[in-house]
N, C-alpha and C. Protein backbone atom coordinates (compact mmCIF):
# COMPACT_ATOMS: atom_id res chain seq x y z
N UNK A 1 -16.12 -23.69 29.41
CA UNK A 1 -16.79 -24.93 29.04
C UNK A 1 -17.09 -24.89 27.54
N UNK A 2 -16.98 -25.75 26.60
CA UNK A 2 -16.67 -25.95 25.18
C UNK A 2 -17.86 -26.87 24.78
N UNK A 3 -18.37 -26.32 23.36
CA UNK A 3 -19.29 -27.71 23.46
C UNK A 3 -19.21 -28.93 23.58
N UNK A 4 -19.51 -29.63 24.08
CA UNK A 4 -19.47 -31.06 24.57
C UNK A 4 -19.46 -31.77 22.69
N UNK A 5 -20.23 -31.91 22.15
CA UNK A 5 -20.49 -32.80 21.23
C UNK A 5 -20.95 -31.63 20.10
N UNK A 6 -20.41 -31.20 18.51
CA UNK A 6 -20.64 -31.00 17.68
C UNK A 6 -20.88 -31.70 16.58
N UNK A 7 -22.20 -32.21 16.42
CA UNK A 7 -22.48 -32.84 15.06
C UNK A 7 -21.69 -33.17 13.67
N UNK A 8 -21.84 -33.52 12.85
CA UNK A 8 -21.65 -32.95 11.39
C UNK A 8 -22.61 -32.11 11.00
N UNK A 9 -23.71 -32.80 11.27
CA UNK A 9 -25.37 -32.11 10.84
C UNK A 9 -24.96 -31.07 11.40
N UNK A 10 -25.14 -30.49 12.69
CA UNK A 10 -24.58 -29.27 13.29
C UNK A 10 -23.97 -28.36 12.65
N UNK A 11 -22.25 -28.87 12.17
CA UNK A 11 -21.34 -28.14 11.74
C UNK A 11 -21.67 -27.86 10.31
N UNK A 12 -22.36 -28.47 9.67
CA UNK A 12 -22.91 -28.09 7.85
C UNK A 12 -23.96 -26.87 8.18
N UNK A 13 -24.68 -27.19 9.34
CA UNK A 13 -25.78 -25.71 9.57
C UNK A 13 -24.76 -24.86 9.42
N UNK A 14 -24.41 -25.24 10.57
CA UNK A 14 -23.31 -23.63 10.99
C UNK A 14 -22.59 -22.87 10.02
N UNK A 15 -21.87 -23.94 8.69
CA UNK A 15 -21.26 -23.55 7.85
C UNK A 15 -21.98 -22.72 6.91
N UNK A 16 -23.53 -22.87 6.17
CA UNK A 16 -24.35 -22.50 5.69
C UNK A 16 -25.10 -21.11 6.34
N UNK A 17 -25.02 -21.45 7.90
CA UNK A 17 -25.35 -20.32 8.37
C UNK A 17 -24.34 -19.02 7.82
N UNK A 18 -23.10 -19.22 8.44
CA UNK A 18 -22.13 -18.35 8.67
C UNK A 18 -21.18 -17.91 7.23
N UNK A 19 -21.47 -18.81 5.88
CA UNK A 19 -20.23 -18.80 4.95
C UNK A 19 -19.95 -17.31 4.46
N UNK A 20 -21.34 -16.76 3.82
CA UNK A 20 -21.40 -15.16 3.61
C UNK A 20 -20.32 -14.32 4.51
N UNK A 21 -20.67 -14.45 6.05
CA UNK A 21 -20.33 -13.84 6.85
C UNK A 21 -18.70 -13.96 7.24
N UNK A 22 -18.62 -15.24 7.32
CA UNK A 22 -16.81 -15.55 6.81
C UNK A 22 -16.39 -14.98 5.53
N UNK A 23 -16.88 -15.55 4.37
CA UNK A 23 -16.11 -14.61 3.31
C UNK A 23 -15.98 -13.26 3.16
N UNK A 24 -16.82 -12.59 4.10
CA UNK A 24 -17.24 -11.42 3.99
C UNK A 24 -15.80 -10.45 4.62
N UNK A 25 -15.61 -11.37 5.87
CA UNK A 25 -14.99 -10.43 6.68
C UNK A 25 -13.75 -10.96 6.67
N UNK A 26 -12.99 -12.01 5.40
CA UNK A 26 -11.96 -12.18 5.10
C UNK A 26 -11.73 -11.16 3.65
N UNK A 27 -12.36 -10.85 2.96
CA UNK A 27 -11.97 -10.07 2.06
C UNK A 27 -12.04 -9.25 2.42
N UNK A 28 -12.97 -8.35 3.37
CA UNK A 28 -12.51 -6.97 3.78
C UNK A 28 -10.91 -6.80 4.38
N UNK A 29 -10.84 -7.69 4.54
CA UNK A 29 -8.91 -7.59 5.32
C UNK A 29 -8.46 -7.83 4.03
N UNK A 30 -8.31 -8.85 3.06
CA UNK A 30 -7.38 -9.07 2.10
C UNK A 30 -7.46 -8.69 0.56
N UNK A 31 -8.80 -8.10 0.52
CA UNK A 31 -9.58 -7.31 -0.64
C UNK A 31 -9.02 -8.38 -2.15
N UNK A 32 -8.93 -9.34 -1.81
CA UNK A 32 -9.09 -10.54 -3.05
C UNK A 32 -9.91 -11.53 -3.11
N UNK A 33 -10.97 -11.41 -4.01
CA UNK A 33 -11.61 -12.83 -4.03
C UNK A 33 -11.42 -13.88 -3.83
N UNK A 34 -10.36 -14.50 -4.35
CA UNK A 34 -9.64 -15.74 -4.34
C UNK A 34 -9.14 -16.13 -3.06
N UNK A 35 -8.25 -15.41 -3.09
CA UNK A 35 -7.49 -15.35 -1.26
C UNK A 35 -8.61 -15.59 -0.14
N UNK A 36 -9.79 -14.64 -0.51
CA UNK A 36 -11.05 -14.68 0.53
C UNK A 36 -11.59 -15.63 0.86
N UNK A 37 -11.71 -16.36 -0.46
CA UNK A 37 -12.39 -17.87 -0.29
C UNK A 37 -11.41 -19.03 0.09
N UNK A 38 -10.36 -18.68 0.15
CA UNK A 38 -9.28 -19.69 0.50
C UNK A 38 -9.17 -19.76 1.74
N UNK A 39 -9.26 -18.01 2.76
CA UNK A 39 -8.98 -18.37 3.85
C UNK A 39 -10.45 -18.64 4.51
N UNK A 40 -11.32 -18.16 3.60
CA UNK A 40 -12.98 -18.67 4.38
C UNK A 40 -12.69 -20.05 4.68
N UNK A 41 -12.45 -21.02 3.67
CA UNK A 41 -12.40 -22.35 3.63
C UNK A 41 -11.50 -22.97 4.75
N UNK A 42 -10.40 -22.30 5.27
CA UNK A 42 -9.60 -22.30 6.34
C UNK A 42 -10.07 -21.99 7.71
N UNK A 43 -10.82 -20.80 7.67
CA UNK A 43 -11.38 -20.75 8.74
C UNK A 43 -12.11 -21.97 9.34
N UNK A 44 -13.34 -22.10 7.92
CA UNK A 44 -13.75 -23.56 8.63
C UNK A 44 -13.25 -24.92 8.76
N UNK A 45 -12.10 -25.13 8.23
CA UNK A 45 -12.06 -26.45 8.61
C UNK A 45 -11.12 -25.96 10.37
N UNK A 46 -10.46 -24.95 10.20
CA UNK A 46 -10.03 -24.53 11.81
C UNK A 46 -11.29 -24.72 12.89
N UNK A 47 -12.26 -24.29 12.42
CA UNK A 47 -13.66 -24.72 13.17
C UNK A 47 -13.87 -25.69 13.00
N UNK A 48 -13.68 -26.48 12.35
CA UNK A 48 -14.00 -28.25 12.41
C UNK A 48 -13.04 -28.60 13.63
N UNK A 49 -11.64 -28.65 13.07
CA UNK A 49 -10.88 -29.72 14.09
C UNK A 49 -11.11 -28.66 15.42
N UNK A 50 -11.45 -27.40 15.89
CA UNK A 50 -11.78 -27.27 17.10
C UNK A 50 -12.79 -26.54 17.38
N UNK A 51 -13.81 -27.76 17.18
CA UNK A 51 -15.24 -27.25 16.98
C UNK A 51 -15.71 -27.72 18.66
N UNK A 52 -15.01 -28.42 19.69
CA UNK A 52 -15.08 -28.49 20.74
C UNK A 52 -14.84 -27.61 21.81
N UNK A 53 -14.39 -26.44 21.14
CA UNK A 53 -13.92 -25.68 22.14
C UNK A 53 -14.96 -23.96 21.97
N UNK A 54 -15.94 -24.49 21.29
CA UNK A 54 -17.38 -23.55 20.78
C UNK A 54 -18.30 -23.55 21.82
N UNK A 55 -18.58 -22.55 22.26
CA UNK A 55 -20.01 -22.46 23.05
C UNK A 55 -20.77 -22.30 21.95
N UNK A 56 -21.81 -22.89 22.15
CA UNK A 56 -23.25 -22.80 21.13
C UNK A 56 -23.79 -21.28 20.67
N UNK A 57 -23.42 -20.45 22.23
CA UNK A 57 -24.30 -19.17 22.24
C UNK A 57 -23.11 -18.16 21.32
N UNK A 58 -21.83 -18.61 20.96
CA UNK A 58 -20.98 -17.45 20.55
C UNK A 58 -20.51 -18.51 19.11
N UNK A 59 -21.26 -18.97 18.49
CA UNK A 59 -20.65 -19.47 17.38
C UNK A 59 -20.15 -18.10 16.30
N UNK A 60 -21.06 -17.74 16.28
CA UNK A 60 -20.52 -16.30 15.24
C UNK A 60 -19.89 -15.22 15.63
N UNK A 61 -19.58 -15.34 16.85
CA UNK A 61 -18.81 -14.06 17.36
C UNK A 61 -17.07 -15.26 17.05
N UNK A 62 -17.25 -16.26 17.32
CA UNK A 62 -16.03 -17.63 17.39
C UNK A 62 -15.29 -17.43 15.61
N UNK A 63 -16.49 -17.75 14.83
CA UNK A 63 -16.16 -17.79 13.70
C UNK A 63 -15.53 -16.61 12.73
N UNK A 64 -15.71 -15.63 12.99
CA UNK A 64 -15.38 -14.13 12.85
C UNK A 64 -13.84 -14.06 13.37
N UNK A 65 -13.78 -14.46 15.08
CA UNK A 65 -12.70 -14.57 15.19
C UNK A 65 -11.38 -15.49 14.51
N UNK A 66 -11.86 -16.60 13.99
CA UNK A 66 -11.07 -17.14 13.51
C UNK A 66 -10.82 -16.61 12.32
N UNK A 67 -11.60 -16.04 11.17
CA UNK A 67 -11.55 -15.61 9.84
C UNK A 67 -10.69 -14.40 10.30
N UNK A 68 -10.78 -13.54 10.96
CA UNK A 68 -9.91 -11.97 11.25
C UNK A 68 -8.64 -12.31 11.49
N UNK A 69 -8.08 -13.68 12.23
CA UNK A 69 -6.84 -14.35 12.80
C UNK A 69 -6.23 -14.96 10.62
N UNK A 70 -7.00 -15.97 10.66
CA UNK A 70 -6.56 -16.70 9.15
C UNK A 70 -6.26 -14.78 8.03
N UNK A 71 -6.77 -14.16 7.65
CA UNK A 71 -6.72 -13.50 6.93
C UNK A 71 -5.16 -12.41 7.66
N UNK A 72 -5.63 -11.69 9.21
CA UNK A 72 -4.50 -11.67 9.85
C UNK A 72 -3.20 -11.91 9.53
N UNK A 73 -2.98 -13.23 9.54
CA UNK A 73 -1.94 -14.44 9.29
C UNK A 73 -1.55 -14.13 7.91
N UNK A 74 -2.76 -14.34 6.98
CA UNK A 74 -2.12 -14.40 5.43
C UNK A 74 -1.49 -12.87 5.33
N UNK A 75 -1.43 -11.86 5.72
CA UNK A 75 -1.33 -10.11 5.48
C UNK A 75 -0.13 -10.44 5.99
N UNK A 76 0.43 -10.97 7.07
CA UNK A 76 1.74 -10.99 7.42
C UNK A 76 2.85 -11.96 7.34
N UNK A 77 2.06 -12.75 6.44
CA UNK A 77 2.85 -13.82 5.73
C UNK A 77 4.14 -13.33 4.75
N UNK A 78 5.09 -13.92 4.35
CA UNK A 78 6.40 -13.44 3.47
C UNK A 78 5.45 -13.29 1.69
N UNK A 79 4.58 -14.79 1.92
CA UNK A 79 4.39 -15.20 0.37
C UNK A 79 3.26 -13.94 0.02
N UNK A 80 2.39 -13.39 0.93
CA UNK A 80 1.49 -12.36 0.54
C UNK A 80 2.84 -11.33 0.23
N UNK A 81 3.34 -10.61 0.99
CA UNK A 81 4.07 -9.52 0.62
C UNK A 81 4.57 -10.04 -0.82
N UNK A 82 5.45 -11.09 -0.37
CA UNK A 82 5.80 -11.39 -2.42
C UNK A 82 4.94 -11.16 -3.29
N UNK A 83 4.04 -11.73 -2.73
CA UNK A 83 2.74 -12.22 -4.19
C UNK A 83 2.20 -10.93 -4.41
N UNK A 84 2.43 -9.54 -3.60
CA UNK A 84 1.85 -7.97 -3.81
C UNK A 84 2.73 -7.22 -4.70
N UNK A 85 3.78 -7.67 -4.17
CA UNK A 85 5.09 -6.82 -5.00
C UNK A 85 5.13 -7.42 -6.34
N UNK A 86 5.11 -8.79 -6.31
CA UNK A 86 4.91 -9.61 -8.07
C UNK A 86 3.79 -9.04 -9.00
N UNK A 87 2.93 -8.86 -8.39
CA UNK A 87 1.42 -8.29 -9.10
C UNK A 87 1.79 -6.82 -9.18
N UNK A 88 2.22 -5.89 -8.22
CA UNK A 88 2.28 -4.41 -8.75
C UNK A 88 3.49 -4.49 -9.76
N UNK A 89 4.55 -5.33 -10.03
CA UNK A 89 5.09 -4.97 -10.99
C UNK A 89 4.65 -5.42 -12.08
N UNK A 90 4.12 -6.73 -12.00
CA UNK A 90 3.22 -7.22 -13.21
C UNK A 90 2.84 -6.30 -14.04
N UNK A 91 1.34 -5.82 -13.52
CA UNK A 91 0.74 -4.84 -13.85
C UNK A 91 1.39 -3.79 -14.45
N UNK A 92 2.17 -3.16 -13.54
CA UNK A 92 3.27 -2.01 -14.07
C UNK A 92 3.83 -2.67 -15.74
N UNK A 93 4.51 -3.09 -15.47
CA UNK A 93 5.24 -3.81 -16.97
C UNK A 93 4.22 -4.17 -18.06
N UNK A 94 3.07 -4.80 -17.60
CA UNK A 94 1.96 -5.22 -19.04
C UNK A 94 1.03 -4.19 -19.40
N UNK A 95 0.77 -3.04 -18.36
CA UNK A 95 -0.03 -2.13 -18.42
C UNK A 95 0.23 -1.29 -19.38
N UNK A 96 -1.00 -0.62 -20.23
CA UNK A 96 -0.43 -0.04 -21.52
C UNK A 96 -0.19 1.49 -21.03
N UNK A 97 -0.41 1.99 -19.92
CA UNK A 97 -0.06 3.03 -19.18
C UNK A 97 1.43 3.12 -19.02
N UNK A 98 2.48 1.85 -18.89
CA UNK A 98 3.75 2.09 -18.64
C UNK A 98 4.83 2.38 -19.76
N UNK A 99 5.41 2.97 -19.31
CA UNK A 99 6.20 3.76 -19.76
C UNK A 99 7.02 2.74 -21.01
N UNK A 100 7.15 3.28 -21.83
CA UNK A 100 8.61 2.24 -23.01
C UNK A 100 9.44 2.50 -22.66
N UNK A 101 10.53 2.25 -23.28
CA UNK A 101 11.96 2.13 -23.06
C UNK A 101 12.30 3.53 -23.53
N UNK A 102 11.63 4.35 -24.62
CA UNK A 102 12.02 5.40 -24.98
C UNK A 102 11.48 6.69 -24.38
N UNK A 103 10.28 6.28 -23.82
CA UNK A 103 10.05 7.20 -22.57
C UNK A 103 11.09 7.30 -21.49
N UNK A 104 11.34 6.19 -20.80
CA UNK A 104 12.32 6.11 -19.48
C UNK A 104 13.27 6.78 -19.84
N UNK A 105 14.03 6.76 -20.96
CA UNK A 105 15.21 7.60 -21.36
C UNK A 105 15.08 8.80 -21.85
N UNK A 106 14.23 9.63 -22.34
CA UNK A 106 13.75 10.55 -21.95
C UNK A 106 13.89 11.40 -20.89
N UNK A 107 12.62 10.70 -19.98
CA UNK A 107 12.71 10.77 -18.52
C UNK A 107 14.14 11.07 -18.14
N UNK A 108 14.88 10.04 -18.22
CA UNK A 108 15.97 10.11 -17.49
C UNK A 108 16.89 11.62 -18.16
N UNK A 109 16.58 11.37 -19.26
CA UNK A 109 17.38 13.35 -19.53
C UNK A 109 16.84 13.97 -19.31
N UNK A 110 15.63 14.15 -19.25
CA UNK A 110 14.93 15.49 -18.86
C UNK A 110 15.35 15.94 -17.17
N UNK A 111 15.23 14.68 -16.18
CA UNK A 111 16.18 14.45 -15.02
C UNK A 111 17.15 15.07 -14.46
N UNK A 112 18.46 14.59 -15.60
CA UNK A 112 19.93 15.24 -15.76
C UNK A 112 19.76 16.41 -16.11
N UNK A 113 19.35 16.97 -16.91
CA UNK A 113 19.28 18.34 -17.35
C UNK A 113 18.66 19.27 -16.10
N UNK A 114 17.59 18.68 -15.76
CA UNK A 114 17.06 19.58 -14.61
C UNK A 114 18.18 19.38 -13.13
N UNK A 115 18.58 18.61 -13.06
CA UNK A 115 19.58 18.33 -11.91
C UNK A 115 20.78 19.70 -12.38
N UNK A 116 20.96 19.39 -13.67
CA UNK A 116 22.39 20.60 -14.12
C UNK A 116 21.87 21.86 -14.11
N UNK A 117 20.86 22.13 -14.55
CA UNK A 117 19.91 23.41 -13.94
C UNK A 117 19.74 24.28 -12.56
N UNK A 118 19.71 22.58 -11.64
CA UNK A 118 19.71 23.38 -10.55
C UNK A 118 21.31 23.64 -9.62
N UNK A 119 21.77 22.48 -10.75
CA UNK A 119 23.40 23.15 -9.84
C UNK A 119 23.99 24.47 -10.49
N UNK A 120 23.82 25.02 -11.55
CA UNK A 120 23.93 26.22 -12.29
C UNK A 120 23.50 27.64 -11.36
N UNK A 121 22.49 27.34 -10.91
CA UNK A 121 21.21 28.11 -10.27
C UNK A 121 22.17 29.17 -9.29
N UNK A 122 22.27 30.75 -8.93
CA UNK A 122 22.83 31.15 -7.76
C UNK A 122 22.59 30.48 -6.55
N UNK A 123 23.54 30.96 -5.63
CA UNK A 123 23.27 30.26 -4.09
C UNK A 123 21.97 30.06 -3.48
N UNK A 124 21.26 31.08 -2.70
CA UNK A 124 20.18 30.65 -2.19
C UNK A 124 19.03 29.56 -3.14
N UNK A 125 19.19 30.00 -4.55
CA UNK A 125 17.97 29.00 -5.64
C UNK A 125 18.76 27.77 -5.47
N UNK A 126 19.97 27.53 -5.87
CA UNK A 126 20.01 26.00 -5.69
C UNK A 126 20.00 25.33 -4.30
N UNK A 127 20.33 26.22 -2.95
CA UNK A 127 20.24 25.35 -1.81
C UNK A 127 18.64 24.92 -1.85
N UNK A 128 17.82 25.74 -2.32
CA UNK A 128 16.32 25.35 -1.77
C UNK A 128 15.56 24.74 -2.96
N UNK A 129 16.28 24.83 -4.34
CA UNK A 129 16.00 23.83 -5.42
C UNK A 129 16.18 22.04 -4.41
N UNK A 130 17.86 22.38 -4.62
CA UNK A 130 18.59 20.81 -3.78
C UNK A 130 17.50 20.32 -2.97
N UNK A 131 17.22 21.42 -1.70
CA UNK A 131 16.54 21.04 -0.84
C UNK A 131 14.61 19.89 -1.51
N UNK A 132 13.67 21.13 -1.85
CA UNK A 132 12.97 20.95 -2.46
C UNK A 132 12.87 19.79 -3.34
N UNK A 133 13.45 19.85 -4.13
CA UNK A 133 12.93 19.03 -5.70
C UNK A 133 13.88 18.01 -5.82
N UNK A 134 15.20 17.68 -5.62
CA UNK A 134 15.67 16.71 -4.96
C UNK A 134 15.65 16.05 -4.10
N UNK A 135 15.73 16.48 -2.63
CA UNK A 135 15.34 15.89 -1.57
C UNK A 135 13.83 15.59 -1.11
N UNK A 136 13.20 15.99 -2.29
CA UNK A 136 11.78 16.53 -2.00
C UNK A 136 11.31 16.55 -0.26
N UNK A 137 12.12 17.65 0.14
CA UNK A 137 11.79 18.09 1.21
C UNK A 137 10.46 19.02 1.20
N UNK A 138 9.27 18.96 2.72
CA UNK A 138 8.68 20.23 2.58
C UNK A 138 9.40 21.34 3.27
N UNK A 139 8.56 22.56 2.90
CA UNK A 139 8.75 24.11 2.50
C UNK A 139 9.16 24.37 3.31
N UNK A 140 8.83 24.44 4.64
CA UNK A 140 8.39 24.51 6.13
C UNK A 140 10.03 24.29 6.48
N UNK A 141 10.25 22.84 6.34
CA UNK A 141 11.29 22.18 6.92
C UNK A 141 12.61 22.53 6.34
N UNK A 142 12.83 23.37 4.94
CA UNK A 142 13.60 23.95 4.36
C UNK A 142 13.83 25.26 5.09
N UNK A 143 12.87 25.94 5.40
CA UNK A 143 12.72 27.25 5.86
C UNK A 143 13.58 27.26 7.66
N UNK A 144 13.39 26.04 8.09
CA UNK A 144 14.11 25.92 9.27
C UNK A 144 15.62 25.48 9.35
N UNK A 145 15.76 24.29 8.24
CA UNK A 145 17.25 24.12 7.97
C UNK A 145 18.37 25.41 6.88
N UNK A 146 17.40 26.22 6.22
CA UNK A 146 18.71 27.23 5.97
C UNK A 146 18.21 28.92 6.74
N UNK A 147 17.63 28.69 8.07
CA UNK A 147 17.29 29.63 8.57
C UNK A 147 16.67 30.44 8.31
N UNK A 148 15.66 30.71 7.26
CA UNK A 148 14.77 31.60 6.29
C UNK A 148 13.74 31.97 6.85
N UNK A 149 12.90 33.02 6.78
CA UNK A 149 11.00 33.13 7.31
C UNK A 149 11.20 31.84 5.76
N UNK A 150 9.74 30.89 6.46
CA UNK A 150 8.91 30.40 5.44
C UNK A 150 8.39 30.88 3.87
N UNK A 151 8.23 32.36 3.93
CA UNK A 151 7.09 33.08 3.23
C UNK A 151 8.42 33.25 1.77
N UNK A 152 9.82 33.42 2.92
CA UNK A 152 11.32 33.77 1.70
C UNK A 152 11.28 32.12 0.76
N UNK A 153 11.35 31.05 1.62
CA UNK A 153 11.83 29.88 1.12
C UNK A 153 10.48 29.73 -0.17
N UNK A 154 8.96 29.87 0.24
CA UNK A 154 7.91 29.81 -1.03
C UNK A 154 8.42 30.52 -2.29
N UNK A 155 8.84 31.75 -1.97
CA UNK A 155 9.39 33.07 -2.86
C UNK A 155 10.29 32.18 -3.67
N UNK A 156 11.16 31.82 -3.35
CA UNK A 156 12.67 31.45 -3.59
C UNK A 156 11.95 30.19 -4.59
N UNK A 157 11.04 29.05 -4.47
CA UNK A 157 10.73 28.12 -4.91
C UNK A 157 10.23 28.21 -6.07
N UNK A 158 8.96 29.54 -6.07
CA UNK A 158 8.16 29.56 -7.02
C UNK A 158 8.94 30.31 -8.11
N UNK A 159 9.85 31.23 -7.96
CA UNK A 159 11.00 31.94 -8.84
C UNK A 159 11.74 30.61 -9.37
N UNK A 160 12.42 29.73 -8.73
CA UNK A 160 13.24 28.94 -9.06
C UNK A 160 12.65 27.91 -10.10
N UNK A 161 11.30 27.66 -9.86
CA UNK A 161 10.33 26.64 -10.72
C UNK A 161 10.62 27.67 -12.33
N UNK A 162 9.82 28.82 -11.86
CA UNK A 162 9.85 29.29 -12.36
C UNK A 162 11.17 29.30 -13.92
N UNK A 163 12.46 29.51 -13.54
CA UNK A 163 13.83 29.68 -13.92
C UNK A 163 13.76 28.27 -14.26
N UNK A 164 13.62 27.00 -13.66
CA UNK A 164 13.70 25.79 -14.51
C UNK A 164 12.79 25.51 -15.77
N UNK A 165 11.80 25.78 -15.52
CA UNK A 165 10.62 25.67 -16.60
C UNK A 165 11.56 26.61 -18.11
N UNK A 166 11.81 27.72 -17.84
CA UNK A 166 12.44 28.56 -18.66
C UNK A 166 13.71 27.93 -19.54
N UNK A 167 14.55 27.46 -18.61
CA UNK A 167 15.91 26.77 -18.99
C UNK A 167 15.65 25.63 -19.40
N UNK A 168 14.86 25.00 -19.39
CA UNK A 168 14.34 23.25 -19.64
C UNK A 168 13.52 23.27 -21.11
N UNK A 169 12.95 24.43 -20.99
CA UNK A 169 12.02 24.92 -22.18
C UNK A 169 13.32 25.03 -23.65
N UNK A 170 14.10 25.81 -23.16
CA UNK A 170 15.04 26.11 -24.18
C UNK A 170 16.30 25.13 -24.15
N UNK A 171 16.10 24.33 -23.90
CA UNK A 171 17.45 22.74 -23.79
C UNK A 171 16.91 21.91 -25.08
C-alpha cells in the first residue's frame, strides 16, 4: 500500500528533511561533488514522479534507496567510465609531476638497455630476470615454473639486480 496522496507541502518537508542525507550517500559512491549533487537532484525528482508508491513510515529508508540505485547507475554508465579515463589522463598530461618528452626517452633507453642486459645475462639469471622484471612475475610463481626451491629463485634475483645495477651503472 503506497501513500495515497503526497502533498507538495509534504514533498518540500521531505526534501529539506532528507537533502544532506541524499547528497551524502551519493558522493560516498561517486566521491564527486558535482556528480553528487546532480544525482541528489535526481533522486528527488525520481521521488516526486513516484512519490505514490512511499509509505510515510519508510520515507528515508525509500530515499536512500533511490540515491544508492541513481549513483549505482551513474558508476556503470559508459559516460562515467569515459569521463574517469579523460580526467586521469588530463591530469597526467597537465600535471607538473609528468614526465617531458625528454624524460620518456630516456626512460625508454634506460628500458632497452636493461632488456639487453638481461638477455646477455647466463642461463638461469636471465630465465628468472625474463621471468621477474619483465613479466613481472612473483618469486614464488617463478620458483614453480622453472622448478627451483623458492629460497634459489630470491638468490638468483637479488644477484641478478644486483649485476644489472652494475652494467646499467657503467652504460
Amino acid at each position: 500500500m503506497g501513500c495515497v496522496f503526497m502533498t507538495a507541502g509534504e514533498y518540500e518537508a521531505m526534501v529539506r528533511q532528507y537533502e544532506k542525507l541524499v547528497y551524502t550517500v551519493c558522493y560516498q559512491l561517486v566521491r564527486d561533488v558535482h556528480t553528487a549533487e546532480d544525482l541528489a537532484q535526481d533522486a528527488f525528482l525520481s521521488a516526486w514522479l513516484h512519490r505514490d508508491d512511499c509509505r510515510p513510515d519508510a520515507r528515508k529508508a525509500w530515499l536512500c534507496r533511490i540515491a544508492v540505485n541513481k549513483a549505482k547507475d551513474y558508476l556503470k554508465s559508459a559516460h562515467c567510465r569515459h569521463t574517469q579515463v579523460t580526467a586521469d589522463e588530463t591530469l597526467r598530461l597537465f600535471s607538473d609531476t609528468a614526465p617531458g618528452p625528454e624524460q620518456l626517452a630516456e626512460d625508454r633507453d634506460a628500458a632497452r638497455r636493461a632488456l639487453e642486459s638481461i638477455r646477455t645475462m647466463d642461463g638461469p639469471y636471465r630465465d628468472v630476470c625474463t621471468a621477474y622484471f619483465v613479466q613481472e612475475r612473483p618469486a614464488a610463481q617463478i620458483a614453480l615454473q622453472l622448478n627451483r626451491p623458492a629460497r634459489t629463485v630470491h638468490t638468483q634475483i637479488y644477484r641478478a639486480r644486483a649485476r644489472l645495477r652494475s652494467q646499467l651503472a657503467t652504460a
